[in-house]
C-alpha atoms as a PDB file:
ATOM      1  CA  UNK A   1     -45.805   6.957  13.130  1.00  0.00           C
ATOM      2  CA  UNK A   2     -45.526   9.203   9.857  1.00  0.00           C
ATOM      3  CA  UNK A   3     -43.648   6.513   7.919  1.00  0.00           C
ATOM      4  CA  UNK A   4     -43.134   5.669   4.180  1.00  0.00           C
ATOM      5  CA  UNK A   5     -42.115   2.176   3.123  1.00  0.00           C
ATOM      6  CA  UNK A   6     -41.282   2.424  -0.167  1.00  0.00           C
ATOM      7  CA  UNK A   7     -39.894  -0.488  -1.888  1.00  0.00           C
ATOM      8  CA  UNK A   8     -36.605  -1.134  -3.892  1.00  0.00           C
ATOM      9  CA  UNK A   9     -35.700  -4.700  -4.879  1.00  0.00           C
ATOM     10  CA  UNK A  10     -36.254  -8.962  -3.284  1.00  0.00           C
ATOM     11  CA  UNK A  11     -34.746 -11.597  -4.511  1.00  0.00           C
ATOM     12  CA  UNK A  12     -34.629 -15.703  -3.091  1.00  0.00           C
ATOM     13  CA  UNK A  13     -34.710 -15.032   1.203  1.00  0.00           C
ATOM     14  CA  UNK A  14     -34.423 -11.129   0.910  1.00  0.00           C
ATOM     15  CA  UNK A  15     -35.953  -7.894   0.564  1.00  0.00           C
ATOM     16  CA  UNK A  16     -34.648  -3.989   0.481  1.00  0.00           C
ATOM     17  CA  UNK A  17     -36.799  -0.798   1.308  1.00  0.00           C
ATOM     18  CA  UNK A  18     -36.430   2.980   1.462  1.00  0.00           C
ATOM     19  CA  UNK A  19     -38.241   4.046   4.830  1.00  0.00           C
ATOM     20  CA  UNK A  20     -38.721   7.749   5.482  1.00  0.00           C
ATOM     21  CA  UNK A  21     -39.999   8.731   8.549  1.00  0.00           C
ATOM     22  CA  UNK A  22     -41.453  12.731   9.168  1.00  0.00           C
ATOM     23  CA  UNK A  23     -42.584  11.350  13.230  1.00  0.00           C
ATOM     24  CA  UNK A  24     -41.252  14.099  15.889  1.00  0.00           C
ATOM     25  CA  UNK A  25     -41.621  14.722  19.189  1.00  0.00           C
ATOM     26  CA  UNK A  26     -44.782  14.852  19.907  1.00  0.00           C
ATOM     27  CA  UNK A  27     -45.992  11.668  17.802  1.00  0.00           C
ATOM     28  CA  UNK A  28     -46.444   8.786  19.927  1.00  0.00           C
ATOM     29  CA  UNK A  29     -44.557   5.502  19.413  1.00  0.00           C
ATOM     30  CA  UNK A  30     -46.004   2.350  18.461  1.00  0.00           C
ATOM     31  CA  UNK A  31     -45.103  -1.428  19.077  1.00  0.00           C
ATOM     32  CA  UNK A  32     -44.463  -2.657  15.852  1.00  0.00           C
ATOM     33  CA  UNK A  33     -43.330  -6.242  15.317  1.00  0.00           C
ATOM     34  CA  UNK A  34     -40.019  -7.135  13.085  1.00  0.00           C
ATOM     35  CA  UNK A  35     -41.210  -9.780   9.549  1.00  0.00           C
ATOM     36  CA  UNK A  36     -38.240 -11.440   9.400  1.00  0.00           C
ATOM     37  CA  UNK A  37     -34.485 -10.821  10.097  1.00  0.00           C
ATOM     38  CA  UNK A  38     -33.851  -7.078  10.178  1.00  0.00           C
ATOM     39  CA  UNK A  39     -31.087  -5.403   9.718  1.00  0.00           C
ATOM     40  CA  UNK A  40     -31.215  -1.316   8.781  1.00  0.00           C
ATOM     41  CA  UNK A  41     -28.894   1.170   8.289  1.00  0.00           C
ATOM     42  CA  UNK A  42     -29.569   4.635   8.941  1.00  0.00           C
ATOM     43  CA  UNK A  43     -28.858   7.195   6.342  1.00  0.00           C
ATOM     44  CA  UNK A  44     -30.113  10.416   7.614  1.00  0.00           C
ATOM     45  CA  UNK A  45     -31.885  11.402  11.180  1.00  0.00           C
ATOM     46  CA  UNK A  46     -31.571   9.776  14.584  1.00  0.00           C
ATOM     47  CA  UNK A  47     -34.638   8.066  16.466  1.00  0.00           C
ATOM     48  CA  UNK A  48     -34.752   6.321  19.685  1.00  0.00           C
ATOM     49  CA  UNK A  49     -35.019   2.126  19.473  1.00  0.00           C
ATOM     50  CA  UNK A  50     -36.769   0.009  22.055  1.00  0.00           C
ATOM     51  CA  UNK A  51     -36.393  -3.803  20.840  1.00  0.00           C
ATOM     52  CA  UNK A  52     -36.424  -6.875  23.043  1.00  0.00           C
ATOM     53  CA  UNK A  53     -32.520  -6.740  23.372  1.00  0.00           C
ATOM     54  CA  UNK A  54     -32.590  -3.026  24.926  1.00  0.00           C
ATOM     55  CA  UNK A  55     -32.591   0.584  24.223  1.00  0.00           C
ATOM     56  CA  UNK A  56     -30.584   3.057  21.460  1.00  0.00           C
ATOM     57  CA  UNK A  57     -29.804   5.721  20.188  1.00  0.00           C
ATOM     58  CA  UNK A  58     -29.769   5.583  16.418  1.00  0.00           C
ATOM     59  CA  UNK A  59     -27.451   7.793  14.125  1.00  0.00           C
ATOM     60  CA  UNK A  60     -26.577   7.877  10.496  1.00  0.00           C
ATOM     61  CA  UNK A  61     -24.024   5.390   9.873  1.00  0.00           C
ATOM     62  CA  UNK A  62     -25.179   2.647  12.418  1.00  0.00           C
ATOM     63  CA  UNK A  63     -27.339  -0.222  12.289  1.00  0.00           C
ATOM     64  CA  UNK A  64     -30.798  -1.434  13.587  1.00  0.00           C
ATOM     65  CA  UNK A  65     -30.747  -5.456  14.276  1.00  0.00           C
ATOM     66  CA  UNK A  66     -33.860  -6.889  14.606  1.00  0.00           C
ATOM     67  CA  UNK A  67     -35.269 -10.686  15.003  1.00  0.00           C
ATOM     68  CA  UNK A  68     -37.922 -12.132  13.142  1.00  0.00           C
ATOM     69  CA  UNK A  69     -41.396 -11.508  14.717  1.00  0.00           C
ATOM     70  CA  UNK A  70     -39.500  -9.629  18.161  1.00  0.00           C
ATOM     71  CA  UNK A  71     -41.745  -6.402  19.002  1.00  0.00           C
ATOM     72  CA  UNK A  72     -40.338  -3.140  18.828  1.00  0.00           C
ATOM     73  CA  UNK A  73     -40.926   0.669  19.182  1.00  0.00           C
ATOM     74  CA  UNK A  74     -39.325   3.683  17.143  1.00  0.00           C
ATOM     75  CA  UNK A  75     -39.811   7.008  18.879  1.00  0.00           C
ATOM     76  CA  UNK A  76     -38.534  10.561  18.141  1.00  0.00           C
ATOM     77  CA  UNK A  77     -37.741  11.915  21.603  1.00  0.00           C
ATOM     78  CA  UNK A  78     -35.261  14.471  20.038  1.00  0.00           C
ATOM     79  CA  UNK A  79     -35.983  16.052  16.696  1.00  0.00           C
ATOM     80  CA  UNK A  80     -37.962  15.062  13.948  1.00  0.00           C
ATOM     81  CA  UNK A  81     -37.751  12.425  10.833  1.00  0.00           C
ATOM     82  CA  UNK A  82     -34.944  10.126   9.555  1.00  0.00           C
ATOM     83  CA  UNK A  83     -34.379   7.690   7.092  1.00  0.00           C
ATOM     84  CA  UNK A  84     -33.682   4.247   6.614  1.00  0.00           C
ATOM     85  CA  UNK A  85     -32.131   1.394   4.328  1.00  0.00           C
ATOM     86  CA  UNK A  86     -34.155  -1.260   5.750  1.00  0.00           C
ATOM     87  CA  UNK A  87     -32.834  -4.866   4.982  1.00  0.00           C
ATOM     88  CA  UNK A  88     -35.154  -8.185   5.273  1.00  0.00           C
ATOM     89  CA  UNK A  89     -33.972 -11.675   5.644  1.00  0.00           C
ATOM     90  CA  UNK A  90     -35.547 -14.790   6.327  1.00  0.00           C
ATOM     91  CA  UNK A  91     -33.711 -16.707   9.130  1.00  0.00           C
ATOM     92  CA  UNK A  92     -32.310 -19.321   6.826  1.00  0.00           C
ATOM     93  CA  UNK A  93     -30.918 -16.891   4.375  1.00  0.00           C
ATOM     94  CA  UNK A  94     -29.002 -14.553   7.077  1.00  0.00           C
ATOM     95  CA  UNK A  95     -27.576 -17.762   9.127  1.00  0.00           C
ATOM     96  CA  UNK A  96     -26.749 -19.492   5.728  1.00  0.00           C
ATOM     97  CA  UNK A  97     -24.888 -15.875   5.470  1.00  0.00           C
ATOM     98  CA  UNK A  98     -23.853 -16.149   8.654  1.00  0.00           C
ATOM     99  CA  UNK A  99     -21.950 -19.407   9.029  1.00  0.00           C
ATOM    100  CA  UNK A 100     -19.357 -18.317   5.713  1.00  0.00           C
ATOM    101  CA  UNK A 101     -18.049 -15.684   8.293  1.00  0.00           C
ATOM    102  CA  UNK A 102     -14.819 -17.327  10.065  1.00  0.00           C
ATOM    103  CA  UNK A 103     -15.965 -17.747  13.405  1.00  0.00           C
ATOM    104  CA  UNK A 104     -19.493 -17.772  13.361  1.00  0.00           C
ATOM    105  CA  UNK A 105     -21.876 -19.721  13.782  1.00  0.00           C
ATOM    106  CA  UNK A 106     -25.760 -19.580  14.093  1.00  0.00           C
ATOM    107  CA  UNK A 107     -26.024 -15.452  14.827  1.00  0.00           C
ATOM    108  CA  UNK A 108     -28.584 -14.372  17.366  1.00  0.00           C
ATOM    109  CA  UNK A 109     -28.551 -10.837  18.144  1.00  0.00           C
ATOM    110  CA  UNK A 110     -28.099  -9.965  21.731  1.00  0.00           C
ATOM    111  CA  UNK A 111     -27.384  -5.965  20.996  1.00  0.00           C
ATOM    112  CA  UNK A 112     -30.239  -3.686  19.296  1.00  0.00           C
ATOM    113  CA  UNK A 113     -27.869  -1.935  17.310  1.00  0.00           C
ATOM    114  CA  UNK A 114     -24.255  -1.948  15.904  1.00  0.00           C
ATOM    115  CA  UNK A 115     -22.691   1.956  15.922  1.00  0.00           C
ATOM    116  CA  UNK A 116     -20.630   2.686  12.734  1.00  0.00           C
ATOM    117  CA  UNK A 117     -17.834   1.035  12.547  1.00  0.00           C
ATOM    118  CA  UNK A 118     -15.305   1.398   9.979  1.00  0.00           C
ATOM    119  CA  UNK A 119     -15.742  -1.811   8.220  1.00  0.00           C
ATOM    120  CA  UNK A 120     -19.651  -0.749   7.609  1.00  0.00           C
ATOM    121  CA  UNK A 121     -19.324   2.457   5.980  1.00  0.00           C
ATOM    122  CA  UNK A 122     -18.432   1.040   2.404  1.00  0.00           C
ATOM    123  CA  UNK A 123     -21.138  -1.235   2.559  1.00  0.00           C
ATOM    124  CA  UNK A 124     -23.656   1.359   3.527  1.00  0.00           C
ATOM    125  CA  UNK A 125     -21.949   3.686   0.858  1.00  0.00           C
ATOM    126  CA  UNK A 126     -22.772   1.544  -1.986  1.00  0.00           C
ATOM    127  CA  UNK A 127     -26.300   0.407  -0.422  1.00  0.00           C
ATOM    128  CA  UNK A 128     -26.932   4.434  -0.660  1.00  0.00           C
ATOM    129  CA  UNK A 129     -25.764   4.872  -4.103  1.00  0.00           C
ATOM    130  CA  UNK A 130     -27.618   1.890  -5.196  1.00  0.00           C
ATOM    131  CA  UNK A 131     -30.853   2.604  -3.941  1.00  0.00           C
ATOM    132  CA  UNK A 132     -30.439   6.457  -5.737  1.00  0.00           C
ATOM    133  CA  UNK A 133     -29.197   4.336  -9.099  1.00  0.00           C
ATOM    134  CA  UNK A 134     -32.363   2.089  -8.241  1.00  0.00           C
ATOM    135  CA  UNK A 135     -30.364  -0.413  -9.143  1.00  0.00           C
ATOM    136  CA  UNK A 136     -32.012  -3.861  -7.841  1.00  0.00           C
ATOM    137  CA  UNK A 137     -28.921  -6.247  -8.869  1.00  0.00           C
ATOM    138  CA  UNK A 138     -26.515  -4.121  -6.770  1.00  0.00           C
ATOM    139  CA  UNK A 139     -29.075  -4.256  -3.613  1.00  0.00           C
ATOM    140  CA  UNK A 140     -28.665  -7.991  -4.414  1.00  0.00           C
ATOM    141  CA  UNK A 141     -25.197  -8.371  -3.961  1.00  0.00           C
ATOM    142  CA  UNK A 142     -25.358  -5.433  -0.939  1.00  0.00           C
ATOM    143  CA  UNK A 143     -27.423  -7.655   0.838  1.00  0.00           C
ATOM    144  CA  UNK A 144     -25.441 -10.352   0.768  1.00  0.00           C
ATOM    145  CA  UNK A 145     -22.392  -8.009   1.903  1.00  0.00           C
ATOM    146  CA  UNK A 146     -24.624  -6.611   4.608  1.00  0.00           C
ATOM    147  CA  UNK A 147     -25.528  -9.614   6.192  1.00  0.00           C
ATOM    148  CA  UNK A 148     -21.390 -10.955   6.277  1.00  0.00           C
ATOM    149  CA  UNK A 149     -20.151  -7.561   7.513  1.00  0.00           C
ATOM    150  CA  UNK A 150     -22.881  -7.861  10.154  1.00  0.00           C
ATOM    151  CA  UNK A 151     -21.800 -10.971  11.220  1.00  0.00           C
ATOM    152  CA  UNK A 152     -18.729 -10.324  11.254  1.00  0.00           C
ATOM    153  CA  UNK A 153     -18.532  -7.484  13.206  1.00  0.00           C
ATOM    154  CA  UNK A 154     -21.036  -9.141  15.652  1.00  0.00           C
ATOM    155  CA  UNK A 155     -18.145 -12.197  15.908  1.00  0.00           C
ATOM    156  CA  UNK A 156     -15.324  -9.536  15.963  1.00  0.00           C
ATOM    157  CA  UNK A 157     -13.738 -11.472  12.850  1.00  0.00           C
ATOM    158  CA  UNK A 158     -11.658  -9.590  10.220  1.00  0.00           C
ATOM    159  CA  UNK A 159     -11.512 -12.375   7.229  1.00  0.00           C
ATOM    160  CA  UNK A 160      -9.179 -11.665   4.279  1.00  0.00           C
ATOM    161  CA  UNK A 161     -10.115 -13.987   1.689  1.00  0.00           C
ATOM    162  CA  UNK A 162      -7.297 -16.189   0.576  1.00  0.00           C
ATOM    163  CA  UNK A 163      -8.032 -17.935  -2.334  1.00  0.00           C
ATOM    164  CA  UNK A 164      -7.169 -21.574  -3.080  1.00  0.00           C
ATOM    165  CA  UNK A 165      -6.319 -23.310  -6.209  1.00  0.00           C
ATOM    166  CA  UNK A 166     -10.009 -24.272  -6.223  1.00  0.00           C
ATOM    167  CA  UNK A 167     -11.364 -21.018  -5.504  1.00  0.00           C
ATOM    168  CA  UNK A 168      -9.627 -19.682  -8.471  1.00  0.00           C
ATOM    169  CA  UNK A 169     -10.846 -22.423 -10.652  1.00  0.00           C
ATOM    170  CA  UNK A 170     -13.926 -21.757  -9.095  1.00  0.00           C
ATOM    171  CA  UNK A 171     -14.056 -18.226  -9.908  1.00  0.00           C
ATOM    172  CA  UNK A 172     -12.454 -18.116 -13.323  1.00  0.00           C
ATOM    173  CA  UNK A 173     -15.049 -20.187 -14.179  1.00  0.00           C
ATOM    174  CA  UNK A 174     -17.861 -17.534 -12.507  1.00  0.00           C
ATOM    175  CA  UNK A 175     -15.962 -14.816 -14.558  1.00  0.00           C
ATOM    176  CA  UNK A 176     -16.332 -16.831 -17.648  1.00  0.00           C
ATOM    177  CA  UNK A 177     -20.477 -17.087 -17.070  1.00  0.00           C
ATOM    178  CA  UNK A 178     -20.593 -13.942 -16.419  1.00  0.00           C
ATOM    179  CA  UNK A 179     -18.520 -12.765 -20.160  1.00  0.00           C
ATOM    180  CA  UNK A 180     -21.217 -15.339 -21.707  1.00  0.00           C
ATOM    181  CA  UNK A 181     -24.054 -13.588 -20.641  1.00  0.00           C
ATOM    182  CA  UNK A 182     -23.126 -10.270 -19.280  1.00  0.00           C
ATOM    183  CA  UNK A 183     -26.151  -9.138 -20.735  1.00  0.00           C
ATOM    184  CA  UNK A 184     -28.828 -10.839 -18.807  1.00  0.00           C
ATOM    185  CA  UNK A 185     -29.102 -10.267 -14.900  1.00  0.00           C
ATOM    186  CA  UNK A 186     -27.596 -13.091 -13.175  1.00  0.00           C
ATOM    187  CA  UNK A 187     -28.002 -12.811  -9.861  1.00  0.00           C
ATOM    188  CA  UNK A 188     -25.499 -13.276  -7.024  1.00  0.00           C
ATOM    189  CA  UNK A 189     -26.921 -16.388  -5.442  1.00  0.00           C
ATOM    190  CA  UNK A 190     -27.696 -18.433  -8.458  1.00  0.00           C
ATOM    191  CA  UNK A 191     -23.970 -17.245  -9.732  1.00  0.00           C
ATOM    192  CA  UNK A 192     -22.227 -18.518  -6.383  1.00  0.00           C
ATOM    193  CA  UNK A 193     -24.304 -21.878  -6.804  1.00  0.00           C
ATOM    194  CA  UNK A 194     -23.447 -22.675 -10.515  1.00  0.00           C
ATOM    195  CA  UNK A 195     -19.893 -22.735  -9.275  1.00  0.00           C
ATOM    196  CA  UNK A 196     -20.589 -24.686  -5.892  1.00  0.00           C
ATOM    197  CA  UNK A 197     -20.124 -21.517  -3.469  1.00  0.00           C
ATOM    198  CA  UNK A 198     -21.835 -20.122  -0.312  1.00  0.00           C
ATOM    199  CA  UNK A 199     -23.106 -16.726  -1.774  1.00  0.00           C
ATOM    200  CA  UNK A 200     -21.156 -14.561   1.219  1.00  0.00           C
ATOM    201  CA  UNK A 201     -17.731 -16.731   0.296  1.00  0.00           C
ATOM    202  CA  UNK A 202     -18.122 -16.019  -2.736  1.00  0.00           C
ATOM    203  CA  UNK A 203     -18.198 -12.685  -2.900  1.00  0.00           C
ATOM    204  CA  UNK A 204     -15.123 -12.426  -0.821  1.00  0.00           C
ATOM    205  CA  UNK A 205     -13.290 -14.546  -3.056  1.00  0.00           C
ATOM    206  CA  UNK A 206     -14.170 -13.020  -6.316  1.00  0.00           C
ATOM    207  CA  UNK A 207     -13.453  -9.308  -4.881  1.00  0.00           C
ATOM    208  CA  UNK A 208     -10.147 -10.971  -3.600  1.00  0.00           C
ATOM    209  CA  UNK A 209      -9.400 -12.428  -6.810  1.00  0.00           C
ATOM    210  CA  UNK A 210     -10.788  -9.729  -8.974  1.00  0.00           C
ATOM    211  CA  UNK A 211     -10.564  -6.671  -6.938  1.00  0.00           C
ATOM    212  CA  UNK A 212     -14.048  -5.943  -7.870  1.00  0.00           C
ATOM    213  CA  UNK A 213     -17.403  -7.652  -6.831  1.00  0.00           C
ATOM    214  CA  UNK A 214     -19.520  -9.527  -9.038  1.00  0.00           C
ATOM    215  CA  UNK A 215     -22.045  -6.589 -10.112  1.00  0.00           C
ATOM    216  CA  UNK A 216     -18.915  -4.685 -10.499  1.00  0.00           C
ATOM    217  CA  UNK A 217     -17.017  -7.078 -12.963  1.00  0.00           C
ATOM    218  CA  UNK A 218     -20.381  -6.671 -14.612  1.00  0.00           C
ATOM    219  CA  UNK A 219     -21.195  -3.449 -15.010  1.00  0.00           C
ATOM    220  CA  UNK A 220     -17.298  -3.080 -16.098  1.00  0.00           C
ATOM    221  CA  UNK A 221     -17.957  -5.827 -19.001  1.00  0.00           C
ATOM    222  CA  UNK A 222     -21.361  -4.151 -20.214  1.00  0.00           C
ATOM    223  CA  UNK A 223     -19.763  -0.862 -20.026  1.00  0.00           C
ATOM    224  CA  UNK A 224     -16.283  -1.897 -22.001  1.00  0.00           C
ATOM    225  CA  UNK A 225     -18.209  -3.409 -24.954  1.00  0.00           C
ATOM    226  CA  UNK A 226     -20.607  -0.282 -24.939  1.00  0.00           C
ATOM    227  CA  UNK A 227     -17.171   1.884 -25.297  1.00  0.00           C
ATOM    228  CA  UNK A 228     -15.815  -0.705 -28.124  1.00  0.00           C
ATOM    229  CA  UNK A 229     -19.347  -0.103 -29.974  1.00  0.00           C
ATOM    230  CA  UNK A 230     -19.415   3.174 -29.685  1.00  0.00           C
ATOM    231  CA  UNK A 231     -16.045   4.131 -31.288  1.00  0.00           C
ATOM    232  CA  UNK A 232     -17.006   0.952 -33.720  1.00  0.00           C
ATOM    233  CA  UNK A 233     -20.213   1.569 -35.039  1.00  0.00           C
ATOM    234  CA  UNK A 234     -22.817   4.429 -35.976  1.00  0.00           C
ATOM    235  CA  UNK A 235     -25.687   2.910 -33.886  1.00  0.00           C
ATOM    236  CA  UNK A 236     -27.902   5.009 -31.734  1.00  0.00           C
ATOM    237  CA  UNK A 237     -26.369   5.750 -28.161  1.00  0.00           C
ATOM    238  CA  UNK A 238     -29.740   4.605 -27.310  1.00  0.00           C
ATOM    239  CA  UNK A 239     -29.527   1.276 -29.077  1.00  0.00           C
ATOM    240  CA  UNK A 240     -25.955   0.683 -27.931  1.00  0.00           C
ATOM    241  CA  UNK A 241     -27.258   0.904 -24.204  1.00  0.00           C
ATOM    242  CA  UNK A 242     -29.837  -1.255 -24.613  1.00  0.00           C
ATOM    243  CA  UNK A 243     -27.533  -3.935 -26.189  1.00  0.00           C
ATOM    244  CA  UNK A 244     -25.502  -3.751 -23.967  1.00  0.00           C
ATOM    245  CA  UNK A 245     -27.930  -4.680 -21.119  1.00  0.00           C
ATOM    246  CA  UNK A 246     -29.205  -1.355 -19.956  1.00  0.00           C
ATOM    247  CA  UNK A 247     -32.638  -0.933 -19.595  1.00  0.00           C
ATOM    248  CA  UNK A 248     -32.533   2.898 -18.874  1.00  0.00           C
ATOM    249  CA  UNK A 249     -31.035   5.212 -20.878  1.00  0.00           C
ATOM    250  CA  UNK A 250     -30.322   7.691 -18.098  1.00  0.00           C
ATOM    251  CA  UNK A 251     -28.670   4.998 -15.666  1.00  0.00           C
ATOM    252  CA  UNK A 252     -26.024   4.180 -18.970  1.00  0.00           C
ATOM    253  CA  UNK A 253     -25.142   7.811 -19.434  1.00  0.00           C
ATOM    254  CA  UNK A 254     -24.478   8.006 -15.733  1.00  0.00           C
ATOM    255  CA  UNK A 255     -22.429   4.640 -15.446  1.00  0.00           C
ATOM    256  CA  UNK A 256     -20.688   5.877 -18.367  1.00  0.00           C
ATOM    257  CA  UNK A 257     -19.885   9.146 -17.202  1.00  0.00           C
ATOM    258  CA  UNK A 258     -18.384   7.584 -13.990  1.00  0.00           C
ATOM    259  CA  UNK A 259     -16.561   4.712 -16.091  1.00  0.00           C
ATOM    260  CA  UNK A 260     -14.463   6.739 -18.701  1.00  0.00           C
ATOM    261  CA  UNK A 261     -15.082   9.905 -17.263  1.00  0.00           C
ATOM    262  CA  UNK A 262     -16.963  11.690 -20.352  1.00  0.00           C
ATOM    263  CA  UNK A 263     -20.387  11.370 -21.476  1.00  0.00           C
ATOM    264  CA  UNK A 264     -21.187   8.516 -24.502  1.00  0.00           C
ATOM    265  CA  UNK A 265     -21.536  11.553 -27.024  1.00  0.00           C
ATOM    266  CA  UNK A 266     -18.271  12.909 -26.035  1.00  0.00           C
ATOM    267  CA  UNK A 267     -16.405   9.770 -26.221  1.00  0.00           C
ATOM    268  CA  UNK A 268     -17.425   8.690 -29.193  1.00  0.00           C
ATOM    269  CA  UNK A 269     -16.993  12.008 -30.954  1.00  0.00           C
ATOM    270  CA  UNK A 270     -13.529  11.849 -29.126  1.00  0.00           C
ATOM    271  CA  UNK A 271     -13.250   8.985 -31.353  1.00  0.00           C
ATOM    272  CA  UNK A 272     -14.546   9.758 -34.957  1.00  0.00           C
ATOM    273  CA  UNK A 273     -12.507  12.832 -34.529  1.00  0.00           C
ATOM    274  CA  UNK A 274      -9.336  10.554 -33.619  1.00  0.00           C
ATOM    275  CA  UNK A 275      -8.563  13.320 -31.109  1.00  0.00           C
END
């Protein structure tokens, strides 16, 4: 098969890669052989999926489920090409996923695919836009979002987080890490554990609580001060993203452009001008 693996972000139990695939009809299929948990969601293309569980049809929108070290076949019967958000877990970071859901318990996949349900298509929306941002600490959290929503739809729960007293505490006390070092990357596991949380309840609670995710609440707090120094003080844009925990220049201008709706350089000359 004419496929290219190219890879975006790991962390602690997971792993993220583009996969583009050219194959077509007349390419032969191969058995290939799933490393680790596998779950995949197809952004563009269909392809045909043989796996130990059965036979699909795969279009943009659903998901490929795969089992660590079950065989499988792609194949192009069709048309030609596709691509692929391809998800990795080890076993005991999906079922440590996996058992936050309401419901669920140890998840073994008995269906080769999930179609696109409703309750998928943010989580593959931000998955896309993160792996065009190449941003690694949003595939982080995304992962962890993938592997609930998978879970859950596999369980045919529908949790609403309802937070307790605790879970407040809990996650006042996250949001309050988080304003100490909003600079650094922190990343979503080690975050849930300082405050004594399963990563997947977690982020349920804090978008609950918050009404953003983690890497949101971030992204807003880096972005805020950014705005603040820019109206504030006469350093380079350049420097100002960098303090503020950017590490590319183009990815600030872009966040920054989607945050206050005007490029730095606009904004702050919005500002100087008092207009």
């Amino acid at each position: 098969m004419a496929a290219t693996t190219h890879f975006l972000a790991s962390g602690s139990g997971w792993r993220a890669d583009d996969v583009v695939c050219t194959s077509g009809p007349g390419d032969r299929a191969f058995e290939e052989r799933h490393d680790g948990i596998c779950i995949a969601a197809v952004t563009r293309g269909t392809f045909q999926y043989r796996s130990t569980f059965g036979t699909a049809l795969l279009t943009p929108g659903g998901l490929l489920l795969g089992e660590d070290r079950h065989c499988f076949e792609c194949g192009h019967d069709h048309g030609t090409g596709d691509r692929c958000l391809s998800f990795h877990f080890t076993p005991d970071f999906f079922h440590a996923v996996a058992v936050s859901v309401p419901g669920a318990r140890r998840i073994a996949f008995t269906t080769p695919t999930l179609p696109p349900l409703p309750a998928l298509i943010p989580v593959i929306a931000a998955a896309e836009a993160a792996r065009d941002d190449g941003d690694a600490a949003e595939l982080g959290e995304i992962a962890v979002r993938l592997a609930g929503a998978t879970a859950a739809a596999l369980t045919g729960t529908q949790w609403r987080a309802a937070a307790s007293w605790r879970d407040e505490r809990r996650i006042t006390d996250a949001i309050r890490l988080i304003e100490q070092s909003a600079h650094d990357p922190i990343p979503l596991t080690d975050l849930a554990a300082r405050v004594a949380m399963s990563p997947y309840h977690f982020l349920r609670t804090f978008r609950a609580v918050v009404g953003l995710t983690p890497h949101q609440f971030v992204l807003r707090t880096r972005l805020h001060e950014a705005a603040v120094s820019l109206r504030r003080s006469n350093d380079s844009i350049t420097s100002i993203a960098f303090e503020s925990g950017f590490n590319d220049l183009s990815t600030f201008n872009r966040r920054f452009r989607r945050f206050m709706g005007v490029s730095p350089g606009v904004y702050r000359a919005y500002g100087v001008s008092g207009t």
